[in-house]
C-alpha atoms as a PDB file:
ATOM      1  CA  UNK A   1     282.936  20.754  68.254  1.00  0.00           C
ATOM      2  CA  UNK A   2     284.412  20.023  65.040  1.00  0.00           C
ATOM      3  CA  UNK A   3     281.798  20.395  61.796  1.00  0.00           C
ATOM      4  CA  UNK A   4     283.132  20.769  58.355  1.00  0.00           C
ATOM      5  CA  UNK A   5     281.132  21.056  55.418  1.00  0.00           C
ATOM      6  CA  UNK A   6     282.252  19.239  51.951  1.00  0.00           C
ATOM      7  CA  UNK A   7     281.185  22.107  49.752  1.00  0.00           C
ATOM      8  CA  UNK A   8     283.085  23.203  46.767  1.00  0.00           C
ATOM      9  CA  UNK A   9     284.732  27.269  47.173  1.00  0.00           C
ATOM     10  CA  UNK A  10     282.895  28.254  43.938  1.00  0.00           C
ATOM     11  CA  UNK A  11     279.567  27.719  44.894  1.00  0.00           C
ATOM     12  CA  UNK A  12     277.382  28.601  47.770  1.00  0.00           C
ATOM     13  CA  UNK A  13     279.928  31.154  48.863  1.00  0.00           C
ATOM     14  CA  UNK A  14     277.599  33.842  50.136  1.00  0.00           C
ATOM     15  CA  UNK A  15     275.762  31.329  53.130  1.00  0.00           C
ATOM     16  CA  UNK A  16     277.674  31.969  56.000  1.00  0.00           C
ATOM     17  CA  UNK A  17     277.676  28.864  58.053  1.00  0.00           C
ATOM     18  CA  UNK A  18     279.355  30.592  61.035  1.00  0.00           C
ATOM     19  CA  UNK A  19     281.659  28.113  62.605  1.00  0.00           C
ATOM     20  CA  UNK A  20     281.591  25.703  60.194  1.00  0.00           C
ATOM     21  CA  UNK A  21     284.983  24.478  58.616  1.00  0.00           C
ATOM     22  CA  UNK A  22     284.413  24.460  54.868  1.00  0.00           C
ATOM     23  CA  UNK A  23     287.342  21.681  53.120  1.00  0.00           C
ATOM     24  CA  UNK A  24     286.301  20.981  49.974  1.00  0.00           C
ATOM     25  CA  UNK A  25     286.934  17.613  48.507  1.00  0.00           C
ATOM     26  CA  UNK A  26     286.765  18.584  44.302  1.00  0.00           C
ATOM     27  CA  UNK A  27     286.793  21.731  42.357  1.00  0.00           C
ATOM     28  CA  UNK A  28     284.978  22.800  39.339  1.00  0.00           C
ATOM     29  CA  UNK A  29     286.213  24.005  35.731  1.00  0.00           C
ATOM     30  CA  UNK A  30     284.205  25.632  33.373  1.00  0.00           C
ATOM     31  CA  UNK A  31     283.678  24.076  29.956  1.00  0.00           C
ATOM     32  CA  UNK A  32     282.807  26.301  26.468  1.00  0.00           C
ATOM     33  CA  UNK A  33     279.882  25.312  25.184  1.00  0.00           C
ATOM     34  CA  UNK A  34     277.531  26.446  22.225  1.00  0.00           C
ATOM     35  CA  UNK A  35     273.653  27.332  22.190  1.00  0.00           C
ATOM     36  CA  UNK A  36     271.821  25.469  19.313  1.00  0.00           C
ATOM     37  CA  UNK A  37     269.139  27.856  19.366  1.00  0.00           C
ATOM     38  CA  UNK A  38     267.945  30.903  21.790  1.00  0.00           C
ATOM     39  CA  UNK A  39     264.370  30.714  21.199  1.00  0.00           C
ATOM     40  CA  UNK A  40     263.436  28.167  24.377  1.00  0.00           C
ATOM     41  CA  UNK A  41     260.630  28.494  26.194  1.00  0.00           C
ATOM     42  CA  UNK A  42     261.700  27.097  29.104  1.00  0.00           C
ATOM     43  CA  UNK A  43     265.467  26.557  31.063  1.00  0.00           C
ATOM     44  CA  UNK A  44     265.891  23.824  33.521  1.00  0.00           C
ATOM     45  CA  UNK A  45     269.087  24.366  35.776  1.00  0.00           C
ATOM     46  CA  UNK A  46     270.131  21.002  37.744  1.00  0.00           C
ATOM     47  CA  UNK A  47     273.116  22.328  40.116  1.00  0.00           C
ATOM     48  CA  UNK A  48     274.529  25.252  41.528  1.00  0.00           C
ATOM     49  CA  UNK A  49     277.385  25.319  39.512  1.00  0.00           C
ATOM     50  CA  UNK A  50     275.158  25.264  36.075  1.00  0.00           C
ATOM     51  CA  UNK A  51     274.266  28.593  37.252  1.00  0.00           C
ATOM     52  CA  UNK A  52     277.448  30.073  38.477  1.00  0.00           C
ATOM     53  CA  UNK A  53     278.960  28.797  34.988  1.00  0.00           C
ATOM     54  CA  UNK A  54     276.133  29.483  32.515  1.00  0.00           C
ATOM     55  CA  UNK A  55     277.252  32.563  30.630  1.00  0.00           C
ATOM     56  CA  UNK A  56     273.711  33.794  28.862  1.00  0.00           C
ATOM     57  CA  UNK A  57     271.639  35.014  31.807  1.00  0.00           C
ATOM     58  CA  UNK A  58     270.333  37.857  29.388  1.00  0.00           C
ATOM     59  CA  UNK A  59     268.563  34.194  27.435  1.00  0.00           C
ATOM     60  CA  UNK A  60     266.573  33.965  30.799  1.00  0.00           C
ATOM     61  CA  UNK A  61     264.652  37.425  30.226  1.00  0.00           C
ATOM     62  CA  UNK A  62     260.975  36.486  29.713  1.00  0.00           C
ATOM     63  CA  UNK A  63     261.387  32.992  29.651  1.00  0.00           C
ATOM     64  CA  UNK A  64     260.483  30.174  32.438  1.00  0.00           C
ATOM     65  CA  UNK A  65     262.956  28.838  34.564  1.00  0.00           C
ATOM     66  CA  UNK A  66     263.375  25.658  36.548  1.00  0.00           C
ATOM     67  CA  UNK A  67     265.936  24.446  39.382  1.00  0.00           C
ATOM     68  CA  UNK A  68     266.244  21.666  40.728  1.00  0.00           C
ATOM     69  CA  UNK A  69     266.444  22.456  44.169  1.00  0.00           C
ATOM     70  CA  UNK A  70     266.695  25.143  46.766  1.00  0.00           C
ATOM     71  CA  UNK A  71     270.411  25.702  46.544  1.00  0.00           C
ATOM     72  CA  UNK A  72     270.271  26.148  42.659  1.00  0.00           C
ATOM     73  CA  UNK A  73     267.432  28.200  43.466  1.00  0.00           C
ATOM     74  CA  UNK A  74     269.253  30.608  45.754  1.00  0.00           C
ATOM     75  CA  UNK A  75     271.971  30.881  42.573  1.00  0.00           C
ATOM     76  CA  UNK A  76     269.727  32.120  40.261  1.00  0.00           C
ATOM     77  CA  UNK A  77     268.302  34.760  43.012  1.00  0.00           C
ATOM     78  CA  UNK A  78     271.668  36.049  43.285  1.00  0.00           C
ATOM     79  CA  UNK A  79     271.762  36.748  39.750  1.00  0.00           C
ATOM     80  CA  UNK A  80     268.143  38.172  40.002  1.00  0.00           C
ATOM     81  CA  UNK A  81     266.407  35.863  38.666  1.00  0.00           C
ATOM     82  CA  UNK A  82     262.973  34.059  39.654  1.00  0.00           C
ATOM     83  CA  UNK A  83     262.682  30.705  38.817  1.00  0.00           C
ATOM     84  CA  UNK A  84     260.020  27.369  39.861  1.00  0.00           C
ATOM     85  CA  UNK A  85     261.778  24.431  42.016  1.00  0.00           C
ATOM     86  CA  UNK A  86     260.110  21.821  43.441  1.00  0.00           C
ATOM     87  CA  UNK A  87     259.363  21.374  47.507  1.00  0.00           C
ATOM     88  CA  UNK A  88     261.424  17.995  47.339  1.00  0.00           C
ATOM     89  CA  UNK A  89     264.193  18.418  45.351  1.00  0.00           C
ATOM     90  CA  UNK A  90     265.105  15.833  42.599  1.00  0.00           C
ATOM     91  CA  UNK A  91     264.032  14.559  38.842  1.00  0.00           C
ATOM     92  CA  UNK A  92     260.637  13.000  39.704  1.00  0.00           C
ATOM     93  CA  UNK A  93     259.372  15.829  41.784  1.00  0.00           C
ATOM     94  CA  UNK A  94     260.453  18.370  39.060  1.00  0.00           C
ATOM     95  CA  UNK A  95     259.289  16.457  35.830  1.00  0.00           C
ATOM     96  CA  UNK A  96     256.040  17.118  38.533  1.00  0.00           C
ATOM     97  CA  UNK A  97     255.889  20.710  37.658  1.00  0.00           C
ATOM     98  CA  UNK A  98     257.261  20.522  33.868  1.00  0.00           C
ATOM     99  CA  UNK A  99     254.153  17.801  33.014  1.00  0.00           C
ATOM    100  CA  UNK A 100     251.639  20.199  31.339  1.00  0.00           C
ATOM    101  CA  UNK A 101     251.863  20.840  27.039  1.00  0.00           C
ATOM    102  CA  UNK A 102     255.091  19.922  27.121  1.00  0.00           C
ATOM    103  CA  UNK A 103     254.968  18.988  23.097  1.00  0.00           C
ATOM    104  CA  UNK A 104     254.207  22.979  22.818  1.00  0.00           C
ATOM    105  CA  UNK A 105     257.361  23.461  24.286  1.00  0.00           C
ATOM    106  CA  UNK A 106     261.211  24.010  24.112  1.00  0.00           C
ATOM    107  CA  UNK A 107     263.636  23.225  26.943  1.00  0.00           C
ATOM    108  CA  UNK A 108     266.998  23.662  27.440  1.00  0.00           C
ATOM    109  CA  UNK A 109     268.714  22.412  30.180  1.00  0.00           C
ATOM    110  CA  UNK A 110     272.112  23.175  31.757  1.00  0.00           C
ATOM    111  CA  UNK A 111     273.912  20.729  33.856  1.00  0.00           C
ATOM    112  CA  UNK A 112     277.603  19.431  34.408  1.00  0.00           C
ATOM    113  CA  UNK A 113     279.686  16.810  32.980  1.00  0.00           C
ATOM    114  CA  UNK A 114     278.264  13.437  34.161  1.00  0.00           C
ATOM    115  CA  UNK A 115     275.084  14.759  35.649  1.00  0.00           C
ATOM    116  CA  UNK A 116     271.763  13.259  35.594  1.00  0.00           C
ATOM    117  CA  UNK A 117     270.095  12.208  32.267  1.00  0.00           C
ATOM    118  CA  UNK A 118     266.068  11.446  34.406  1.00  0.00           C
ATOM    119  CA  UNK A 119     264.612  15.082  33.102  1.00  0.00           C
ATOM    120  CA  UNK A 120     266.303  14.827  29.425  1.00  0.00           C
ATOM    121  CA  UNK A 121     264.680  11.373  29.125  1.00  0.00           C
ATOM    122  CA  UNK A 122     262.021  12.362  30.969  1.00  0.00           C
ATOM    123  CA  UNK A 123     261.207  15.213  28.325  1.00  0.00           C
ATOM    124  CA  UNK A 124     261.827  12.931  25.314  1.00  0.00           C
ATOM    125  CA  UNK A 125     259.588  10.654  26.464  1.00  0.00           C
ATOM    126  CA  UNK A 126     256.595  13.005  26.659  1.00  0.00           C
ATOM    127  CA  UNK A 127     257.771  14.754  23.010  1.00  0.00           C
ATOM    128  CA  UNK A 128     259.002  17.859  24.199  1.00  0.00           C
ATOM    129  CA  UNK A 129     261.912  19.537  21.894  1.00  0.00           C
ATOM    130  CA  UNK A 130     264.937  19.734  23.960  1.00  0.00           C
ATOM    131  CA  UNK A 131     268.343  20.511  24.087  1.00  0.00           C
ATOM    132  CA  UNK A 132     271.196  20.282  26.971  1.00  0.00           C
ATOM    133  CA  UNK A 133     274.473  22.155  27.595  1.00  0.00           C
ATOM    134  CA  UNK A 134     277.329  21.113  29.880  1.00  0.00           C
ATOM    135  CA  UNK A 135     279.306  24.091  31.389  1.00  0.00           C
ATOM    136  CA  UNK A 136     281.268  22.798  34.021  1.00  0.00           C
ATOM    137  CA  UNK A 137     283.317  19.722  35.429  1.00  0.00           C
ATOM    138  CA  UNK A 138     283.861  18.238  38.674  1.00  0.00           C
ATOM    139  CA  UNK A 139     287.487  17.312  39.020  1.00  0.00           C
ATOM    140  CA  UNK A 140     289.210  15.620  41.988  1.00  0.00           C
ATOM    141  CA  UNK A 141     292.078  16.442  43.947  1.00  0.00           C
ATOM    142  CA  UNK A 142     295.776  15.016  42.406  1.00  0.00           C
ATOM    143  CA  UNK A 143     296.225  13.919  46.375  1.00  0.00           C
ATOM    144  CA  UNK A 144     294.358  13.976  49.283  1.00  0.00           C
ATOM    145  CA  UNK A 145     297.001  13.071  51.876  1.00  0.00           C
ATOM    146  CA  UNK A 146     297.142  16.515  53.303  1.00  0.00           C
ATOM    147  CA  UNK A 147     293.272  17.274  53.448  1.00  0.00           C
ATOM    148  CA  UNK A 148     292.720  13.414  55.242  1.00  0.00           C
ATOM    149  CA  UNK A 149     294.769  14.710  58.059  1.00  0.00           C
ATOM    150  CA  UNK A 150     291.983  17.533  58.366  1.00  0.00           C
ATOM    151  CA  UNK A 151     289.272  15.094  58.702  1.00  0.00           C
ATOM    152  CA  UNK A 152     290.772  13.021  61.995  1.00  0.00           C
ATOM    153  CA  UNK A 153     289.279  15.003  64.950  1.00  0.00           C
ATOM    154  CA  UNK A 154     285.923  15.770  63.160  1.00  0.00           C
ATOM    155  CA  UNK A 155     282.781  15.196  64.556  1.00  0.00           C
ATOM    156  CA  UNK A 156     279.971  16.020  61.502  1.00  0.00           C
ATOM    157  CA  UNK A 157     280.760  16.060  58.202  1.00  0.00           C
ATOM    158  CA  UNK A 158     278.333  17.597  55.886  1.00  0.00           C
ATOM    159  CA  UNK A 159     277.849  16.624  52.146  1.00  0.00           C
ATOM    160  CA  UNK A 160     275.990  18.839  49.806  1.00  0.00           C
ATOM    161  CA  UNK A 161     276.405  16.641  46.884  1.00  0.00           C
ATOM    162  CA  UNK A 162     276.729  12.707  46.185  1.00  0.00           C
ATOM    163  CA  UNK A 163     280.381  13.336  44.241  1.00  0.00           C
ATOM    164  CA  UNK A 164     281.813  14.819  47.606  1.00  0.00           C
ATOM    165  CA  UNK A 165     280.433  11.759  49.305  1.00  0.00           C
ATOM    166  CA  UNK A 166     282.030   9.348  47.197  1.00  0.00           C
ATOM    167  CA  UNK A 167     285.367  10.865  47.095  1.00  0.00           C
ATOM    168  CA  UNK A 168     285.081  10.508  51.295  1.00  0.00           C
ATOM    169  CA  UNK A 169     284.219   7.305  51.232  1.00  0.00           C
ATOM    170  CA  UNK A 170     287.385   6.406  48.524  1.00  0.00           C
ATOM    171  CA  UNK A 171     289.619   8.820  49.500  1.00  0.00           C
ATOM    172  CA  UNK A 172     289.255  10.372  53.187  1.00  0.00           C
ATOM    173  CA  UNK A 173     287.237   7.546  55.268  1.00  0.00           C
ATOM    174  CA  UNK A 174     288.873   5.702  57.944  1.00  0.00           C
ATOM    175  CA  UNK A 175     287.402   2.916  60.983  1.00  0.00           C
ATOM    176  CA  UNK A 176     289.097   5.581  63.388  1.00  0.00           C
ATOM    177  CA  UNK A 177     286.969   8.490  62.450  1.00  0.00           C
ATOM    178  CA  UNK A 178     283.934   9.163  64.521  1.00  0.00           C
ATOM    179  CA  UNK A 179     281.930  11.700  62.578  1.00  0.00           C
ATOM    180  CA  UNK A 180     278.132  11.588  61.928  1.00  0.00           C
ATOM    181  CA  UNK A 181     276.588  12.376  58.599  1.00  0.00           C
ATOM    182  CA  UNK A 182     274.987  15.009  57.495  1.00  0.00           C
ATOM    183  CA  UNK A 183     273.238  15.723  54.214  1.00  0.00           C
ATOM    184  CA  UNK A 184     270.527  18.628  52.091  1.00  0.00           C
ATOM    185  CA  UNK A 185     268.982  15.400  50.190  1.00  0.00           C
ATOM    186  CA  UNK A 186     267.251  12.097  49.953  1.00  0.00           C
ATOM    187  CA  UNK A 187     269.442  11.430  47.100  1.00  0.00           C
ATOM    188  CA  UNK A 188     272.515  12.027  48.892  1.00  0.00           C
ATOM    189  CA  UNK A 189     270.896  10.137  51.908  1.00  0.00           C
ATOM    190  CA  UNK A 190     270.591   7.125  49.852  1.00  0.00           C
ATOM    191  CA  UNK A 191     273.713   6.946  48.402  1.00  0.00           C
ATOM    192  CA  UNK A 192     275.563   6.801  52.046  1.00  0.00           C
ATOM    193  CA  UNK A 193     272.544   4.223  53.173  1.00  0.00           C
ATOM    194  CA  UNK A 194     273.913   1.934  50.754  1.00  0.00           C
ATOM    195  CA  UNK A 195     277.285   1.791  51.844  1.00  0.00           C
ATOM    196  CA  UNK A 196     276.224   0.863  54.945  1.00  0.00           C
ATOM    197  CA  UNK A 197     276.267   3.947  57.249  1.00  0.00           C
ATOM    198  CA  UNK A 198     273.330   6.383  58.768  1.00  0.00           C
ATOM    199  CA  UNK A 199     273.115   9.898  57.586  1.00  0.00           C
ATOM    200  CA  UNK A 200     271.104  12.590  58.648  1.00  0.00           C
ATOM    201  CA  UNK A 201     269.153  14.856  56.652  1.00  0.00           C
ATOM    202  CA  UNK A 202     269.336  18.160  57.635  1.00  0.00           C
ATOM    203  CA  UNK A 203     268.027  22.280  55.954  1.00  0.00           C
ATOM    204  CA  UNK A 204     271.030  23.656  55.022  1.00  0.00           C
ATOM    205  CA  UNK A 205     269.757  27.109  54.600  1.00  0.00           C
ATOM    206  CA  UNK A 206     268.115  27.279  57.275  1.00  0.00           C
ATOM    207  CA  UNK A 207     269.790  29.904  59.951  1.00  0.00           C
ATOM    208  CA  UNK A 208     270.305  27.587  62.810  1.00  0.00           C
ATOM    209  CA  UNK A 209     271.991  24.601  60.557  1.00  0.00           C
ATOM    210  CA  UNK A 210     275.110  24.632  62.989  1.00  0.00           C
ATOM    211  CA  UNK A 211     272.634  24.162  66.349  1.00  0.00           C
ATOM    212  CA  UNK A 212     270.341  21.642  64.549  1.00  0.00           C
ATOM    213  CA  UNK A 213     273.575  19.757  64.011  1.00  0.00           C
ATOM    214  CA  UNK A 214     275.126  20.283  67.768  1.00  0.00           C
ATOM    215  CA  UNK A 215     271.614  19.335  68.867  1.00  0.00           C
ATOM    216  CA  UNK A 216     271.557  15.883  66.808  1.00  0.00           C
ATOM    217  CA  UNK A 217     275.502  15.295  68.099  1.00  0.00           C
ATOM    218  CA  UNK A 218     274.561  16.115  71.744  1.00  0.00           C
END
């Protein structure tokens, strides 16, 4: 059985997925950025890669953190640090937890170029001071004739993000390919819903991803 997982090399590397081919469709560059001011009171991270490319983690001592999910979650472990994510990942359920004297408060938030704008609005809205740095890119392939050729015999295809999904779908998708799909959110879900095919929703981290998937293919 053929399963490959979408999942960019720089993040995410230490879950083993055991069998699992990992081809990712996109890779991520870091971008300089600048700190207006190191006195928040709270840091919001919304990806993996905002972690793994955030270069103050000595800014998170004594202060509260947010992710946005249980993947950017995990990051942040890794480095040793704690932080508050919501049970359903996403903007609503997060602005969830943030709702509470937020005009006493000062966020920053770290993200990547392009990413979502809901908990910056969100924040504004409710007259919270904040501030948002972008440390990374996504960037797509210059060709993906050689990694389409990878995709022909494949049965699942997982997609950790919405980007990765798109770039199938423009670059990689064919009528003759008779993969299921599998995704870690409603969000991602969704987006693949609207095109006009089923995807499954699956734990990612959980330690028996690769049977739950054999299971659903069986």
């Amino acid at each position: 059985m053929n399963i490959i997982d979408t999942r960019t090399v720089n993040t995410l590397s230490p879950y083993n997925k055991g069998a699992i081919k990992n081809i990712p469709l996109f890779k991520l560059e870091p971008l300089s950025y600048e700190l207006k001011s190191k006195n928040y009171t709270d840091i919001i991270f919304q990806s993996t890669p905002s972690v793994e490319f955030f270069n103050d983690i000595n800014l998170l001592k004594h202060k509260r953190v947010f992710s946005m999910g249980v993947s950017t979650k995990k990051s942040l472990a890794d480095k040793g640090i704690d932080s508050v994510s919501p049970v359903f990942p996403g903007s609503f359920a997060l602005s969830e937890l943030l709702k509470e004297n937020l005009s006493n408060r000062k966020f920053l938030i770290v993200k990547g170029l392009g990413g979502l704008n809901k908990i910056f609005n969100y924040l504004i809205k409710n007259d919270a001071q904040v501030h948002e740095i972008i440390c990374y890119q996504r960037m797509k392939f210059d060709s993906y004739e050689e990694i389409k050729k990878l995709f022909k015999k494949s049965d699942a295809i997982i997609f950790p993000s919405t980007f990765a999904a798109k770039i199938f779908f423009e670059e990689i998708f064919s009528r003759d390919l008779r993969a299921r799909y599998f995704v870690i959110s409603e969000r991602i879900k969704s987006f693949i819903n609207t095109l006009g095919f089923e995807a499954y929703l699956i734990d990612y981290f959980s330690d028996d991803v690769e049977k739950s998937i054999k299971n659903l293919l069986s």
